[in-house]
N, C-alpha and C. Protein backbone atom coordinates (compact mmCIF):
# COMPACT_ATOMS: atom_id res chain seq x y z
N UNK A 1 0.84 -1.18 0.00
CA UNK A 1 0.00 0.00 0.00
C UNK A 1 0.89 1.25 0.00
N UNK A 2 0.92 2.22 -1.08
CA UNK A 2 1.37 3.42 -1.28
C UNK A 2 1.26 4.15 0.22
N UNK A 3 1.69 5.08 0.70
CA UNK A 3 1.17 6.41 1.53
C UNK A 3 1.32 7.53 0.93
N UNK A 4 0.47 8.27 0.95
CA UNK A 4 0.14 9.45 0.80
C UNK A 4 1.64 10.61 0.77
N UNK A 5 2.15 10.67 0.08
CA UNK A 5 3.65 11.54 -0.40
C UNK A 5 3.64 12.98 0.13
N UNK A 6 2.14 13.49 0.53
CA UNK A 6 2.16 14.72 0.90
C UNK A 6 1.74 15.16 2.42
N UNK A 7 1.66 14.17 3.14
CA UNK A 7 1.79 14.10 4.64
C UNK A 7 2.75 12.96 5.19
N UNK A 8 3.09 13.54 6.54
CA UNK A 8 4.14 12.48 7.15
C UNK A 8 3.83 12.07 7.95
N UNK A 9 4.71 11.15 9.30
CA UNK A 9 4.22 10.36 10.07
C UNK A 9 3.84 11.65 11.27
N UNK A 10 4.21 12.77 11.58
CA UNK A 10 3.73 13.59 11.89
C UNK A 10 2.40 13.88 11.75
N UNK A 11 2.41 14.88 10.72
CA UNK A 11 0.70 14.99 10.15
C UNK A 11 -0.21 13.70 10.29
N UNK A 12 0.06 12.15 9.81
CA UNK A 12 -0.82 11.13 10.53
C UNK A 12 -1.12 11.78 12.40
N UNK A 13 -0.01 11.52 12.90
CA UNK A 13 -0.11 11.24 14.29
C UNK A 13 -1.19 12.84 14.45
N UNK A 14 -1.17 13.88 13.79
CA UNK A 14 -2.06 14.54 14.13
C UNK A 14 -3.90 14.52 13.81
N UNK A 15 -3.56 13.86 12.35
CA UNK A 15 -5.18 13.13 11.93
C UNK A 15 -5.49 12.46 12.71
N UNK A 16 -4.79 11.20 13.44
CA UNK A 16 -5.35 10.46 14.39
C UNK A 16 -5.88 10.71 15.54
N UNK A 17 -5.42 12.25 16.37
CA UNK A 17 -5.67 12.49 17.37
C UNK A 17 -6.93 13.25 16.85
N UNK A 18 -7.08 14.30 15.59
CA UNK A 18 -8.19 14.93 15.43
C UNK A 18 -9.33 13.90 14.80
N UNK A 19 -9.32 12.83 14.81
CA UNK A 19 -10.36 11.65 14.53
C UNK A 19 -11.01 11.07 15.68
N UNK A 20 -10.32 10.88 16.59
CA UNK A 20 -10.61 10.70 18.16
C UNK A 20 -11.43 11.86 18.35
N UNK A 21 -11.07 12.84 18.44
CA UNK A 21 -11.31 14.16 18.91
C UNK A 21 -11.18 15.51 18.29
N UNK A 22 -12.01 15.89 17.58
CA UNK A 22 -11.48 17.38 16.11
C UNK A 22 -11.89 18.48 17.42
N UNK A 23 -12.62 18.70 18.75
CA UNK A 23 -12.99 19.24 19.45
C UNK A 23 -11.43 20.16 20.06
N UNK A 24 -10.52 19.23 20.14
CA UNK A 24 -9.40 19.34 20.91
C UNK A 24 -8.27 20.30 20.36
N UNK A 25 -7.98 21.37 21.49
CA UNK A 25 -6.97 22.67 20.89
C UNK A 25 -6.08 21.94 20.62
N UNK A 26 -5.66 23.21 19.45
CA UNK A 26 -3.88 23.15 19.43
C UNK A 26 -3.20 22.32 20.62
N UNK A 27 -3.13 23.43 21.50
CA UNK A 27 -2.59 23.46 22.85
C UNK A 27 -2.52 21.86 23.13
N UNK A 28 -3.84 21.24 23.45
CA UNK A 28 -3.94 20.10 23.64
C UNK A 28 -2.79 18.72 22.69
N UNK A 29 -3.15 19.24 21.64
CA UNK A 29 -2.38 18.22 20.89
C UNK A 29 -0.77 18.52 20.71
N UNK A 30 -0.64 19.58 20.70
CA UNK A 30 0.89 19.95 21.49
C UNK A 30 1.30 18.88 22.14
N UNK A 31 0.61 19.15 23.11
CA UNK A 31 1.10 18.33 24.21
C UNK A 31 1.41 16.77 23.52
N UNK A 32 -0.08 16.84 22.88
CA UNK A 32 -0.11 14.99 23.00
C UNK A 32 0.84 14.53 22.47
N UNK A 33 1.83 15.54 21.15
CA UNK A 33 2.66 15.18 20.47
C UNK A 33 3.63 15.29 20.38
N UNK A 34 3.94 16.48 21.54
CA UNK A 34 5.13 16.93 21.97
C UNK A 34 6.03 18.29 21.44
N UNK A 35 5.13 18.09 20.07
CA UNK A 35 5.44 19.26 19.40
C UNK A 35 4.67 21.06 20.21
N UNK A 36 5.21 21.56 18.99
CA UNK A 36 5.06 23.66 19.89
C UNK A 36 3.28 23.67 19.41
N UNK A 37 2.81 24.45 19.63
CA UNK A 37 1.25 25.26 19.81
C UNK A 37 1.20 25.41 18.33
N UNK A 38 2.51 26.66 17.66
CA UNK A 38 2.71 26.70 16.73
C UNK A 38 2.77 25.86 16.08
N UNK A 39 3.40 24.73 15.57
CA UNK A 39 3.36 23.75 14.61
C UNK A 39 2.59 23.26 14.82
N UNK A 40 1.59 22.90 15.50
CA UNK A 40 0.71 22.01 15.04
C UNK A 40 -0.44 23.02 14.30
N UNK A 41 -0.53 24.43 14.82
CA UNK A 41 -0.98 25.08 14.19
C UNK A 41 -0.97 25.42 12.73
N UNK A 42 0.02 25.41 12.41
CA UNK A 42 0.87 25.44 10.77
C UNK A 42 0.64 24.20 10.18
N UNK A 43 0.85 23.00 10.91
CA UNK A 43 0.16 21.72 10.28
C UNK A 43 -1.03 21.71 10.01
N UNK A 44 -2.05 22.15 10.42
CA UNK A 44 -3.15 21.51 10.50
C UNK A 44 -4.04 22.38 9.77
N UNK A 45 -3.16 24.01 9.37
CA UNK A 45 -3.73 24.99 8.49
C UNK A 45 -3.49 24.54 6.72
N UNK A 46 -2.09 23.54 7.14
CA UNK A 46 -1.33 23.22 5.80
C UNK A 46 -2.21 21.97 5.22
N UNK A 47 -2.90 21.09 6.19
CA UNK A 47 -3.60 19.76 6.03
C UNK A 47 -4.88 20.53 5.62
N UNK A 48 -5.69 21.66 5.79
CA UNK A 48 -6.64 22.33 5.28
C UNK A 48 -6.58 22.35 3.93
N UNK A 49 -5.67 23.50 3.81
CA UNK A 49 -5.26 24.13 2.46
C UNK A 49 -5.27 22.82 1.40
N UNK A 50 -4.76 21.88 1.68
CA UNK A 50 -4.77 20.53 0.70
C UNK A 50 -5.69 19.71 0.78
N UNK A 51 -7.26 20.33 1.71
CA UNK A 51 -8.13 19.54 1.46
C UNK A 51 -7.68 18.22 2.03
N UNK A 52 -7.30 18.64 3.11
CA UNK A 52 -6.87 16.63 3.85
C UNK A 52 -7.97 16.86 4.98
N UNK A 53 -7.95 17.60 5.33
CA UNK A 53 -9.17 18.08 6.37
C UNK A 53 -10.11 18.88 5.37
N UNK A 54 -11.22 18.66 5.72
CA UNK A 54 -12.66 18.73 5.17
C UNK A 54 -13.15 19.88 6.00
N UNK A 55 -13.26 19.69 7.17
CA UNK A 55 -14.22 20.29 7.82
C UNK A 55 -13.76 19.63 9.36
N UNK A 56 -14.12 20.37 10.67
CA UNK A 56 -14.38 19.65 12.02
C UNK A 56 -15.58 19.76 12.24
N UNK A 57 -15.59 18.54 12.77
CA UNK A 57 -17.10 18.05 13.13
C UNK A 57 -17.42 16.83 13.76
N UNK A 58 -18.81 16.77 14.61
CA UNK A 58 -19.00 15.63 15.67
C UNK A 58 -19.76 14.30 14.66
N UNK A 59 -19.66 13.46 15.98
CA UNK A 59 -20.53 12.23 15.13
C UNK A 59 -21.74 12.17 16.06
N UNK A 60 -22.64 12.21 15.46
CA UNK A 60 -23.84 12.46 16.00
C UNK A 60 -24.48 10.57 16.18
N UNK A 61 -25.29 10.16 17.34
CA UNK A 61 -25.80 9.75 17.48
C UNK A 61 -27.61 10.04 17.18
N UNK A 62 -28.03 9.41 15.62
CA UNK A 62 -28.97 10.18 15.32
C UNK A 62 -30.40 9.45 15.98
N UNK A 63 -30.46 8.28 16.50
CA UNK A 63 -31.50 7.50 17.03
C UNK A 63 -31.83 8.22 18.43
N UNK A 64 -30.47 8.98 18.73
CA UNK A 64 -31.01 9.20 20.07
C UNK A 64 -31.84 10.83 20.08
N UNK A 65 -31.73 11.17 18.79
CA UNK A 65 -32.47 12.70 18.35
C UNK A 65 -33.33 12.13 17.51
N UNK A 66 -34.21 11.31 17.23
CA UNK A 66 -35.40 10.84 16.81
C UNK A 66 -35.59 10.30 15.46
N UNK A 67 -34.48 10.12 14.90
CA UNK A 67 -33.93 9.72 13.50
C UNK A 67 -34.14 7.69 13.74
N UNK A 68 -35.03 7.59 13.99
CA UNK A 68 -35.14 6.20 14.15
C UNK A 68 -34.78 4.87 12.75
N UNK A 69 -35.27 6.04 11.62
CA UNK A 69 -35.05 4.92 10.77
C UNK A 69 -33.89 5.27 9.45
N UNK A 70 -32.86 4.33 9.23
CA UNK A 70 -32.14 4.61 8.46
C UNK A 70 -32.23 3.49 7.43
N UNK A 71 -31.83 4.27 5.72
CA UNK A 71 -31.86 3.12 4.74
C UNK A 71 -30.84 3.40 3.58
N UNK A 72 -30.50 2.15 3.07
CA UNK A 72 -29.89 2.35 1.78
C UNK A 72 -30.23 2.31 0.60
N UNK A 73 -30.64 3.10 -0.53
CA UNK A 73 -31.44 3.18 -1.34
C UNK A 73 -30.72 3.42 -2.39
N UNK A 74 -30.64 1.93 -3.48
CA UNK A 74 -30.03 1.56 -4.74
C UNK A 74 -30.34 2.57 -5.83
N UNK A 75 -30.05 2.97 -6.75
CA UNK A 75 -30.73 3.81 -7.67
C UNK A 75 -30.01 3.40 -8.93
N UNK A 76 -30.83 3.16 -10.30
CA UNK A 76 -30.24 3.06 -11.23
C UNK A 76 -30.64 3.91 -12.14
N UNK A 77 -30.14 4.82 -12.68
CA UNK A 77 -30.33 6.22 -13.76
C UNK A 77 -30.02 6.07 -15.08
N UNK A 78 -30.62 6.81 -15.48
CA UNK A 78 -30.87 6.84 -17.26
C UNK A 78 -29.15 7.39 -17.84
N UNK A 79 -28.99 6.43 -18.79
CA UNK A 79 -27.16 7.10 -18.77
C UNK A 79 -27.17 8.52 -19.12
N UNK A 80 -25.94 8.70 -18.78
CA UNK A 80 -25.87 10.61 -18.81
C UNK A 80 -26.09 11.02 -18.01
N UNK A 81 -26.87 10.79 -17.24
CA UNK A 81 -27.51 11.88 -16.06
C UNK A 81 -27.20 11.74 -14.64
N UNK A 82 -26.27 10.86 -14.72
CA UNK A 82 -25.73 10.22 -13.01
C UNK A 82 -25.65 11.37 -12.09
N UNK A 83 -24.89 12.71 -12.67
CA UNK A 83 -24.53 13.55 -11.95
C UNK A 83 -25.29 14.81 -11.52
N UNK A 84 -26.80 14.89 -12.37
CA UNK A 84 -27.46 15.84 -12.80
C UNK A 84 -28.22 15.53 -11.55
N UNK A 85 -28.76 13.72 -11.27
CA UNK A 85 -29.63 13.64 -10.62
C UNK A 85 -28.98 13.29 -9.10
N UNK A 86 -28.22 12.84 -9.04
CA UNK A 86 -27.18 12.90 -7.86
C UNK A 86 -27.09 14.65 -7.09
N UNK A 87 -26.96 15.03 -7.77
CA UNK A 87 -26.88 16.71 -7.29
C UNK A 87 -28.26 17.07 -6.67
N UNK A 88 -29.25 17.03 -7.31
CA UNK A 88 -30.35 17.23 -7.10
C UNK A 88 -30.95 16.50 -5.91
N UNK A 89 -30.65 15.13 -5.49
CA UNK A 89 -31.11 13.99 -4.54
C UNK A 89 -30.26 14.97 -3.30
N UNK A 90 -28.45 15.59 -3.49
CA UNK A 90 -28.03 15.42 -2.46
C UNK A 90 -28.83 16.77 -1.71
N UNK A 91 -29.65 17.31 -2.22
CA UNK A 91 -29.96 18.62 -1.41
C UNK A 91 -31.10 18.29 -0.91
N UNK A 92 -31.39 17.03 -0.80
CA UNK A 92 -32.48 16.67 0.36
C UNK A 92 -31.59 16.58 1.65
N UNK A 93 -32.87 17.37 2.38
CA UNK A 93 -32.21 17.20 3.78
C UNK A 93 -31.82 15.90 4.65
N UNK A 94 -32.85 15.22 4.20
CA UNK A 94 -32.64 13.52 4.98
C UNK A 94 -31.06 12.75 4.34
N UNK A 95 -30.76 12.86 3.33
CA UNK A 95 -29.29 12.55 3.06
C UNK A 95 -28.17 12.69 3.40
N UNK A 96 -27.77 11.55 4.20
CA UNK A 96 -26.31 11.86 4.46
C UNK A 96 -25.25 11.78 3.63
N UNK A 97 -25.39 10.64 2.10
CA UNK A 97 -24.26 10.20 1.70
C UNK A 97 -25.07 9.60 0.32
N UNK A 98 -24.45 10.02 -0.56
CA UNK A 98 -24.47 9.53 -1.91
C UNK A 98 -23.32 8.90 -2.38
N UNK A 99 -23.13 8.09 -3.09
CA UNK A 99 -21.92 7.12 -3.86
C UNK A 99 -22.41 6.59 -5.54
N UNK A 100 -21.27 6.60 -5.97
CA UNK A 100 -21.39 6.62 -7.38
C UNK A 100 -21.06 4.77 -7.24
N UNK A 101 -21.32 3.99 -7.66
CA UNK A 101 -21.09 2.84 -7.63
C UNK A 101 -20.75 1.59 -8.99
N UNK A 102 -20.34 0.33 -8.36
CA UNK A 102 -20.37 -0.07 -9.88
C UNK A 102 -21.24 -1.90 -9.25
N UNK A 103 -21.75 -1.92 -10.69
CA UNK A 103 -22.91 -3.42 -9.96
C UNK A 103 -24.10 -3.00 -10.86
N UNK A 104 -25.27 -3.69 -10.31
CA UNK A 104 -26.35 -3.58 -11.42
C UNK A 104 -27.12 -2.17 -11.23
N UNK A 105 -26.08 -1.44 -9.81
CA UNK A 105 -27.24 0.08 -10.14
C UNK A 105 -25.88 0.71 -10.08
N UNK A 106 -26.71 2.23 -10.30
CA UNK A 106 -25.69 3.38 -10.57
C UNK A 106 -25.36 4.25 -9.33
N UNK A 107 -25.55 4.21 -8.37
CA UNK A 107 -25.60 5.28 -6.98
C UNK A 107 -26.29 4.22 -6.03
N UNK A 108 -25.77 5.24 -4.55
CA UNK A 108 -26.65 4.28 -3.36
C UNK A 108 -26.67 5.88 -2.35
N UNK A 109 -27.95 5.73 -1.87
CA UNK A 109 -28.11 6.89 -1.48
C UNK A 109 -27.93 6.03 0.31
N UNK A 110 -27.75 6.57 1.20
CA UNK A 110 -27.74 6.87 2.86
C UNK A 110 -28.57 7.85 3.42
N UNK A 111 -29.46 7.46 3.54
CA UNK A 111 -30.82 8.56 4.34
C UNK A 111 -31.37 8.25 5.46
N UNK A 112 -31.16 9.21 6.18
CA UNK A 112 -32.25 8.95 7.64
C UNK A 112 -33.48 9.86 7.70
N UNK A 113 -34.62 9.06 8.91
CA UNK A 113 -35.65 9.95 8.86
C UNK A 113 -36.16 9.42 10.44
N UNK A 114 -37.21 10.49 10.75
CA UNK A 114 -37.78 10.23 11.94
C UNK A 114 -38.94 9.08 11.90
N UNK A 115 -39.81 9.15 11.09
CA UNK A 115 -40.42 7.94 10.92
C UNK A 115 -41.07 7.32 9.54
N UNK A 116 -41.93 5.84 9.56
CA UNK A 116 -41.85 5.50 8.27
C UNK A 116 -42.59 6.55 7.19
N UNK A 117 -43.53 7.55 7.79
CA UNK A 117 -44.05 8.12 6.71
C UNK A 117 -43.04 9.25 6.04
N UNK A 118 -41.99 9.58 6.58
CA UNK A 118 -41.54 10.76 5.96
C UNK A 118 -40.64 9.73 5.30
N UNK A 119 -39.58 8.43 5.62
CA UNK A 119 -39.16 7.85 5.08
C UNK A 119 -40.16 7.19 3.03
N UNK A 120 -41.09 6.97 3.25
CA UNK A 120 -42.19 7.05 1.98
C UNK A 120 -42.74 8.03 1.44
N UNK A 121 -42.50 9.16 2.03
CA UNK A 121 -42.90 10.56 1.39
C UNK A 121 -41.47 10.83 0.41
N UNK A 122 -40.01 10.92 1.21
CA UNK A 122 -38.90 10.75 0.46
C UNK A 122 -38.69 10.20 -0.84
N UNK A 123 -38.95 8.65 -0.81
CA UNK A 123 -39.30 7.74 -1.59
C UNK A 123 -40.13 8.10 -2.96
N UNK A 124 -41.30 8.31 -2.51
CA UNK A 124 -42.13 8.57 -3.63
C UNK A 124 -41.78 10.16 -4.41
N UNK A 125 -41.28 10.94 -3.71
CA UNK A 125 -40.62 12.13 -4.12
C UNK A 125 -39.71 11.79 -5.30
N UNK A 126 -38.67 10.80 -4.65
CA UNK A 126 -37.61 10.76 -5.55
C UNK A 126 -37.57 9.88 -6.85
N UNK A 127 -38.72 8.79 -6.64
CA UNK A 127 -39.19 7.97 -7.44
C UNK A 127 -39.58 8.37 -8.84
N UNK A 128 -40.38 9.92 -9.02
CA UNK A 128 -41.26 10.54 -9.71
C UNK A 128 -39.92 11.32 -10.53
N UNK A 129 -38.40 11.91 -10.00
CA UNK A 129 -37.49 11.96 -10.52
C UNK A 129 -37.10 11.67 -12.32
N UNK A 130 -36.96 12.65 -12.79
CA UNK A 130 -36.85 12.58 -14.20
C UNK A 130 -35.84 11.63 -14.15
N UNK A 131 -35.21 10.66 -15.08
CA UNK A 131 -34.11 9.72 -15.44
C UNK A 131 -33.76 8.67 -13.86
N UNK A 132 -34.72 8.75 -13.25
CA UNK A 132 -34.17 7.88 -11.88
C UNK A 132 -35.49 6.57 -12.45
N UNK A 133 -34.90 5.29 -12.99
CA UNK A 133 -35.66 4.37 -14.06
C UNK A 133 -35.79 2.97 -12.89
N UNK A 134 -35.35 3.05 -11.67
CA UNK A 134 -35.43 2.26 -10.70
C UNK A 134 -34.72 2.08 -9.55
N UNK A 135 -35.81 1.82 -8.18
CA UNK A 135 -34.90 2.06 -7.10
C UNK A 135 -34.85 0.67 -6.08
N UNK A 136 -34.23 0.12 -5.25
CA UNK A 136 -34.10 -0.30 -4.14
C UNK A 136 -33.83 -0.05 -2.89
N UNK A 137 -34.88 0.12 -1.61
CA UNK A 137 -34.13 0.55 -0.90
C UNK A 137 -34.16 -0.97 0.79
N UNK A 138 -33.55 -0.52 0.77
CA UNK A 138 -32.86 -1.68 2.37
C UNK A 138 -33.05 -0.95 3.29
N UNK A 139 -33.69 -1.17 4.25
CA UNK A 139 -33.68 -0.45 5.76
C UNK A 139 -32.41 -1.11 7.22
N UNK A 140 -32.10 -0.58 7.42
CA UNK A 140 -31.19 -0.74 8.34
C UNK A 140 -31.38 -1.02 9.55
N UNK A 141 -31.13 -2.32 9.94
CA UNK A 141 -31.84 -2.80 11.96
C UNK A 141 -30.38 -2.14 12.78
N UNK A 142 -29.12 -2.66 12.43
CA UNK A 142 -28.66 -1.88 13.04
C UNK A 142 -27.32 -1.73 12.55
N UNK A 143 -26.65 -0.77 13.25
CA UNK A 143 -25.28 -0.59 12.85
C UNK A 143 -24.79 -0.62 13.92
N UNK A 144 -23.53 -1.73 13.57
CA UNK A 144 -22.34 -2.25 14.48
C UNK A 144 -21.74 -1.46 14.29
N UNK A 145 -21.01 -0.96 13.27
CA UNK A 145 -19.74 -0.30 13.25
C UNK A 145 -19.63 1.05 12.04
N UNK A 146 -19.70 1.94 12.34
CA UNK A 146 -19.77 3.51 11.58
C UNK A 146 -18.70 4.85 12.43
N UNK A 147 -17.87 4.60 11.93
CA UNK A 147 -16.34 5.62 12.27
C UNK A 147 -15.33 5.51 11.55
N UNK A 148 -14.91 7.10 12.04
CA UNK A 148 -13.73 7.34 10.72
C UNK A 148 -12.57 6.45 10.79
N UNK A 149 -11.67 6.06 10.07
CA UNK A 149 -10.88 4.94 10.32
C UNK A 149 -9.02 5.82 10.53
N UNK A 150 -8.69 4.98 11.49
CA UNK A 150 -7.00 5.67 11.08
C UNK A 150 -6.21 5.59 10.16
N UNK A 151 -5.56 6.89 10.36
CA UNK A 151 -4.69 6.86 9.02
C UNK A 151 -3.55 6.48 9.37
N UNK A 152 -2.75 5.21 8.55
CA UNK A 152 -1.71 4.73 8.27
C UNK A 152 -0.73 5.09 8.03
């Protein structure tokens, strides 16, 4: 497995601590790493700038804010339009995650909702979708395992 040519074992050891925890100062990870306030500061502005960091942000436990039901919903689209209608799906609010895929459909959407009717209101919304020619969706009993993974 390649590594990544434009971060070092440094910059890892700092992804890893902001994966645990993106909440946590400079200051803090200083410490954890031994390095100055400053550099990790300069790292972690430099891991921005290159789009290695996205964004900070929590992981929400959504069952326990009333998001009871989550599903995965296959989609296969009229060719050409993968991206037209992908764009359009992701600005529903119930979506967490779209993927371009390869198999007998074209995308898989990740959506949560509070209950089954808004989950079938979604549905039939997106169904009616110009070039969206068939869908599947899977409901989810539970999830074992959903976190960011370390970097190597």
């Amino acid at each position: 497995m390649e590594k990544d040519k434009t971060i070092d074992k440094t910059d890892r050891k700092i992804l890893n601590i902001l994966l645990k925890n993106a909440g946590l100062s400079c200051r803090r990870i200083a410490k954890k790493t031994g390095l100055s306030t400053v550099t990790i500061l300069n790292r972690i502005k430099k891991l921005e700038n290159e789009k290695i960091i996205k964004n900070h942000t929590v992981h929400l436990d959504y069952s326990k804010l009333g998001y009871d039901i989550e599903v995965i919903i296959k989609l296969c689209i009229s060719k050409g339009m993968l991206f037209e209608v992908e764009k359009k799906i992701a600005k529903e609010p119930n979506v967490s995650a779209i993927y371009d895929v390869t198999g007998n459909f074209d995308a898989i959407i990740i959506a949560k909702f509070r209950n089954r009717k808004s989950m079938d209101n979604f549905l039939k919304k997106i169904q009616i979708y110009d070039f969206i020619e068939k869908t599947e969706t899977i409901l989810i009993l539970n999830t074992i395992k959903e976190e960011n993974i370390l970097v190597k």
